[in-house]
PDB file of N, CA and C in Angstrom:
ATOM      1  N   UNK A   1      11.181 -18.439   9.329  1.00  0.00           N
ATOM      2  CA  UNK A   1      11.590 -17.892   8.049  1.00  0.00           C
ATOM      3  C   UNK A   1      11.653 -16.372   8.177  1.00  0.00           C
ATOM      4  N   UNK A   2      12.827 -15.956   8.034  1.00  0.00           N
ATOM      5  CA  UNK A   2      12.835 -14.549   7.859  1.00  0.00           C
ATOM      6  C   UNK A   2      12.692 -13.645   6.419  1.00  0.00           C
ATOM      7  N   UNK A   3      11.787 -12.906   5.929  1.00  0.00           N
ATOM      8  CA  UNK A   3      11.739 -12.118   5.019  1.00  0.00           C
ATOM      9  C   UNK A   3      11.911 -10.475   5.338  1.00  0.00           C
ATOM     10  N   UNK A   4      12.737  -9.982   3.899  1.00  0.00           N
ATOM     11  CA  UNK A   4      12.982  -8.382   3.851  1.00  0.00           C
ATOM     12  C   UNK A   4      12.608  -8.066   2.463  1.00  0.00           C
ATOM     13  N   UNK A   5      12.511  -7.282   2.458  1.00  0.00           N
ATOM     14  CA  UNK A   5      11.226  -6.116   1.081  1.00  0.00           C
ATOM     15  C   UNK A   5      12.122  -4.798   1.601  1.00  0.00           C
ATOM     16  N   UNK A   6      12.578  -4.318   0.410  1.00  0.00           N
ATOM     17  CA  UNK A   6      13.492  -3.256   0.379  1.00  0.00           C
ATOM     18  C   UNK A   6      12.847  -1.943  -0.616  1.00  0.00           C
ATOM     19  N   UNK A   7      12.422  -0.730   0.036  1.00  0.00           N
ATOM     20  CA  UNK A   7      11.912   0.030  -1.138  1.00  0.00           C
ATOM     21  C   UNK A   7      12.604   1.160  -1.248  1.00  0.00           C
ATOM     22  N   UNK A   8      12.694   2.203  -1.828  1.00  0.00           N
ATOM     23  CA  UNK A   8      13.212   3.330  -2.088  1.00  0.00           C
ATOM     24  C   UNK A   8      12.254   4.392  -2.192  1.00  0.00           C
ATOM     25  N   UNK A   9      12.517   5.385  -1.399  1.00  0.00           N
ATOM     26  CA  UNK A   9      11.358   6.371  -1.659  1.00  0.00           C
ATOM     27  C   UNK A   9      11.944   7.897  -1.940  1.00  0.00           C
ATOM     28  N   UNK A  10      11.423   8.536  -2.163  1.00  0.00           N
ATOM     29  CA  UNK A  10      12.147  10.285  -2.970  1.00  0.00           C
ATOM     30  C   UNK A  10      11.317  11.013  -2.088  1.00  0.00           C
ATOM     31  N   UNK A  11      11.280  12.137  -0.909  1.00  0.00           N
ATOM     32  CA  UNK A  11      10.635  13.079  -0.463  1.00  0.00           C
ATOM     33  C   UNK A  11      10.813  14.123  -1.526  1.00  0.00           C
ATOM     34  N   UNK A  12       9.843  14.583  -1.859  1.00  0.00           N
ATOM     35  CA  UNK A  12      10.149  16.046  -2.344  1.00  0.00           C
ATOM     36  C   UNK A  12      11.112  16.883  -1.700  1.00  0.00           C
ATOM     37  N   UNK A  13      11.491  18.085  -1.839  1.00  0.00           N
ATOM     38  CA  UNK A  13      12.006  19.652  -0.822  1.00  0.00           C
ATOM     39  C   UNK A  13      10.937  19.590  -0.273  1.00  0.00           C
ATOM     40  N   UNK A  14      11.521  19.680   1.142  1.00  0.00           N
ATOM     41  CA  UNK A  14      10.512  20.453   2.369  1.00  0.00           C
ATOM     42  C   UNK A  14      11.199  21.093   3.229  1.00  0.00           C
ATOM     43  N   UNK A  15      10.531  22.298   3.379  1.00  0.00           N
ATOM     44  CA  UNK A  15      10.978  23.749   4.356  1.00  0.00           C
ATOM     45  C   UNK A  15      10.761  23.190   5.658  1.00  0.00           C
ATOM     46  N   UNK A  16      11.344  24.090   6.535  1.00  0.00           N
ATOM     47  CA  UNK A  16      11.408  23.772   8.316  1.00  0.00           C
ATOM     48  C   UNK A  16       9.893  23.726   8.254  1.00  0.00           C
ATOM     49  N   UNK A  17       9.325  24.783   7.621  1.00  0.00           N
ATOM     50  CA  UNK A  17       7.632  24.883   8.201  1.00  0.00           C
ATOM     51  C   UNK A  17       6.969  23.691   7.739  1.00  0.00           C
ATOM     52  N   UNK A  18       7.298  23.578   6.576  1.00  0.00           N
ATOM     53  CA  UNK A  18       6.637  22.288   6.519  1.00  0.00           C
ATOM     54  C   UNK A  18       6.837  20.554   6.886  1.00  0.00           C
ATOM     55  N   UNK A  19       8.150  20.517   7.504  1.00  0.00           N
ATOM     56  CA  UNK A  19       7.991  19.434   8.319  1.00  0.00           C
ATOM     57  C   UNK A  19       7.642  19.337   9.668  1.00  0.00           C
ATOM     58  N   UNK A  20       7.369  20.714   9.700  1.00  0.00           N
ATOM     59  CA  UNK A  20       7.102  20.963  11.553  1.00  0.00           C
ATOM     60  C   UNK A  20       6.068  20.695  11.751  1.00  0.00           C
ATOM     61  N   UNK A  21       5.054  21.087  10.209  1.00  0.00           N
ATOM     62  CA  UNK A  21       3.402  20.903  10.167  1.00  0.00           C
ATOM     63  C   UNK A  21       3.263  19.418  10.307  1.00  0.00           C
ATOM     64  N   UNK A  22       4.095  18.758   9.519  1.00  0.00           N
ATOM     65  CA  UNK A  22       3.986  17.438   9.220  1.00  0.00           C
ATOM     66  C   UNK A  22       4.048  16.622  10.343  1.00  0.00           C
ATOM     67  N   UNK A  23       4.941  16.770  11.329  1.00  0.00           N
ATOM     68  CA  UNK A  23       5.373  16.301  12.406  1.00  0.00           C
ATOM     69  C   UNK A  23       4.269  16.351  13.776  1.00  0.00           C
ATOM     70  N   UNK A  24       3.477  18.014  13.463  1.00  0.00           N
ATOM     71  CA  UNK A  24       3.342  18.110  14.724  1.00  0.00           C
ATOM     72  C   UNK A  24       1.364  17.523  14.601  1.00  0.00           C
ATOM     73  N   UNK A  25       0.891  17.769  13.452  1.00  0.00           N
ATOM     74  CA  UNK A  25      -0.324  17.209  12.483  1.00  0.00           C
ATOM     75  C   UNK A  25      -0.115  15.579  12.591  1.00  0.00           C
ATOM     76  N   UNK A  26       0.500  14.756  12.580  1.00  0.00           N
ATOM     77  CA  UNK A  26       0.420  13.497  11.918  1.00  0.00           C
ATOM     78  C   UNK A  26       1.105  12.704  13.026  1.00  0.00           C
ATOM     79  N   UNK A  27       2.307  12.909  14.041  1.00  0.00           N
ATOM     80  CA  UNK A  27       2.904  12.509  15.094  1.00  0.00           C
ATOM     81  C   UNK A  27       3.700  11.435  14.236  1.00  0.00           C
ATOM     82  N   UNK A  28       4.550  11.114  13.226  1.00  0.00           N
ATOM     83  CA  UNK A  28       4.922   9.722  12.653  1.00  0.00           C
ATOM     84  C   UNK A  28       6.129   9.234  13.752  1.00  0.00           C
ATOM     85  N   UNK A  29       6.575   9.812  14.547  1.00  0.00           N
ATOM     86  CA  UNK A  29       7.388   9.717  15.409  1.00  0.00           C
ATOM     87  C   UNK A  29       7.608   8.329  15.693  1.00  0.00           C
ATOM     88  N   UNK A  30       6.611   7.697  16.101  1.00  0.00           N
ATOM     89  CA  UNK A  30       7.276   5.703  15.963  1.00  0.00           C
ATOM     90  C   UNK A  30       6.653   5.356  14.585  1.00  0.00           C
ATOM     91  N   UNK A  31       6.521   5.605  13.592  1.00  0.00           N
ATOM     92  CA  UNK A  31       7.001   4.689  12.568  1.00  0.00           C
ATOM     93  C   UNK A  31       8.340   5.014  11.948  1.00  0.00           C
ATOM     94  N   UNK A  32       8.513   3.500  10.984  1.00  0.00           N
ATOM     95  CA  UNK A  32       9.754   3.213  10.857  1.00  0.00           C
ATOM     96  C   UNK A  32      10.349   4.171   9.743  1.00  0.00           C
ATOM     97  N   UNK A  33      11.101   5.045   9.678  1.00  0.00           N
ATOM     98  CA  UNK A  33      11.586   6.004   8.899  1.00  0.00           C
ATOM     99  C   UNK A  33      10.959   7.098   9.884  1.00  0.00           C
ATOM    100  N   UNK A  34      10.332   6.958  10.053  1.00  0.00           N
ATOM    101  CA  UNK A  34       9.456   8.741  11.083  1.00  0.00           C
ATOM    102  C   UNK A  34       8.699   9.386   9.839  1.00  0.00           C
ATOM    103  N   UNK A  35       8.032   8.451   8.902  1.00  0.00           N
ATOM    104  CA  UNK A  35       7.362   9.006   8.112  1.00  0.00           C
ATOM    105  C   UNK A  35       6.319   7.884   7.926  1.00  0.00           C
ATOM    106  N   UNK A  36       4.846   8.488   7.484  1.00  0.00           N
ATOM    107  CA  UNK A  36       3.731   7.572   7.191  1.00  0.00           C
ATOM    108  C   UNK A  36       3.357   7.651   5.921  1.00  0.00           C
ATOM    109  N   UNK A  37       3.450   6.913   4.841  1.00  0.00           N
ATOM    110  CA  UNK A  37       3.414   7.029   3.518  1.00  0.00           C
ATOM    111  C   UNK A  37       1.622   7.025   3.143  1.00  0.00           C
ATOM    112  N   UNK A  38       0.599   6.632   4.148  1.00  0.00           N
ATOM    113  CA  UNK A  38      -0.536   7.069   4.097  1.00  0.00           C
ATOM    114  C   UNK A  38      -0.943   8.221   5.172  1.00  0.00           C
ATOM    115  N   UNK A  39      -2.253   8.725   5.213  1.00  0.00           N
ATOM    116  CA  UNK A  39      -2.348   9.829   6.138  1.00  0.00           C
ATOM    117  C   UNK A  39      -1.848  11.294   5.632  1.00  0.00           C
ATOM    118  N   UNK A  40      -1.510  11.766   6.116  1.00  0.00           N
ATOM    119  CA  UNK A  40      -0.881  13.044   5.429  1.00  0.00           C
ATOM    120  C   UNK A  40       0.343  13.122   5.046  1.00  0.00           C
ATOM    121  N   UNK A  41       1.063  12.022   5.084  1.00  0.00           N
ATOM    122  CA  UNK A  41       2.572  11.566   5.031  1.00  0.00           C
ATOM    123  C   UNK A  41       2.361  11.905   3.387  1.00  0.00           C
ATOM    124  N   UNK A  42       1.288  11.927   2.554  1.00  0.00           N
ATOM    125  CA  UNK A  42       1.342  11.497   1.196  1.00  0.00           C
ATOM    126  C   UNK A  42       1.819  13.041   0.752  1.00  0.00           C
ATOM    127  N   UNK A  43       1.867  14.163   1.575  1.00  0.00           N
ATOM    128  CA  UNK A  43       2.008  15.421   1.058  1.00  0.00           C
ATOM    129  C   UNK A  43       3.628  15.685   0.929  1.00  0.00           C
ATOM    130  N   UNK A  44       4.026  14.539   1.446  1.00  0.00           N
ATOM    131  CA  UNK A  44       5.686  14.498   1.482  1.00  0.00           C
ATOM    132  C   UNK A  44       6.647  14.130   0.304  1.00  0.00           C
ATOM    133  N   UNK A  45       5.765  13.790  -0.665  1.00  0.00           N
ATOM    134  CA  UNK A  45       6.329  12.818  -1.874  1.00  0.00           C
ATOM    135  C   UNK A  45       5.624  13.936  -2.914  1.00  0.00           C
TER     136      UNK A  45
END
């Protein structure tokens, strides 16, 4: 059985600096979107 769950999410504005922090602080690099909606990912929304 295959299931899909579809969500929508809104980032706030974020400056170069602050996704660089985000990126280089948190590594989301393999998750899916390249963002972690827990962890510090939450400063993104």
């Amino acid at each position: 059985e295959l299931m899909c769950d579809t969500t929508k999410v809104q980032l706030r504005q974020l400056n170069d600096r602050e996704i660089q922090t985000y990126v280089e602080l948190d590594n989301p690099i393999s998750c899916a979107g390249s963002f972690k909606a827990e962890s510090l990912g939450i400063a993104l929304f």
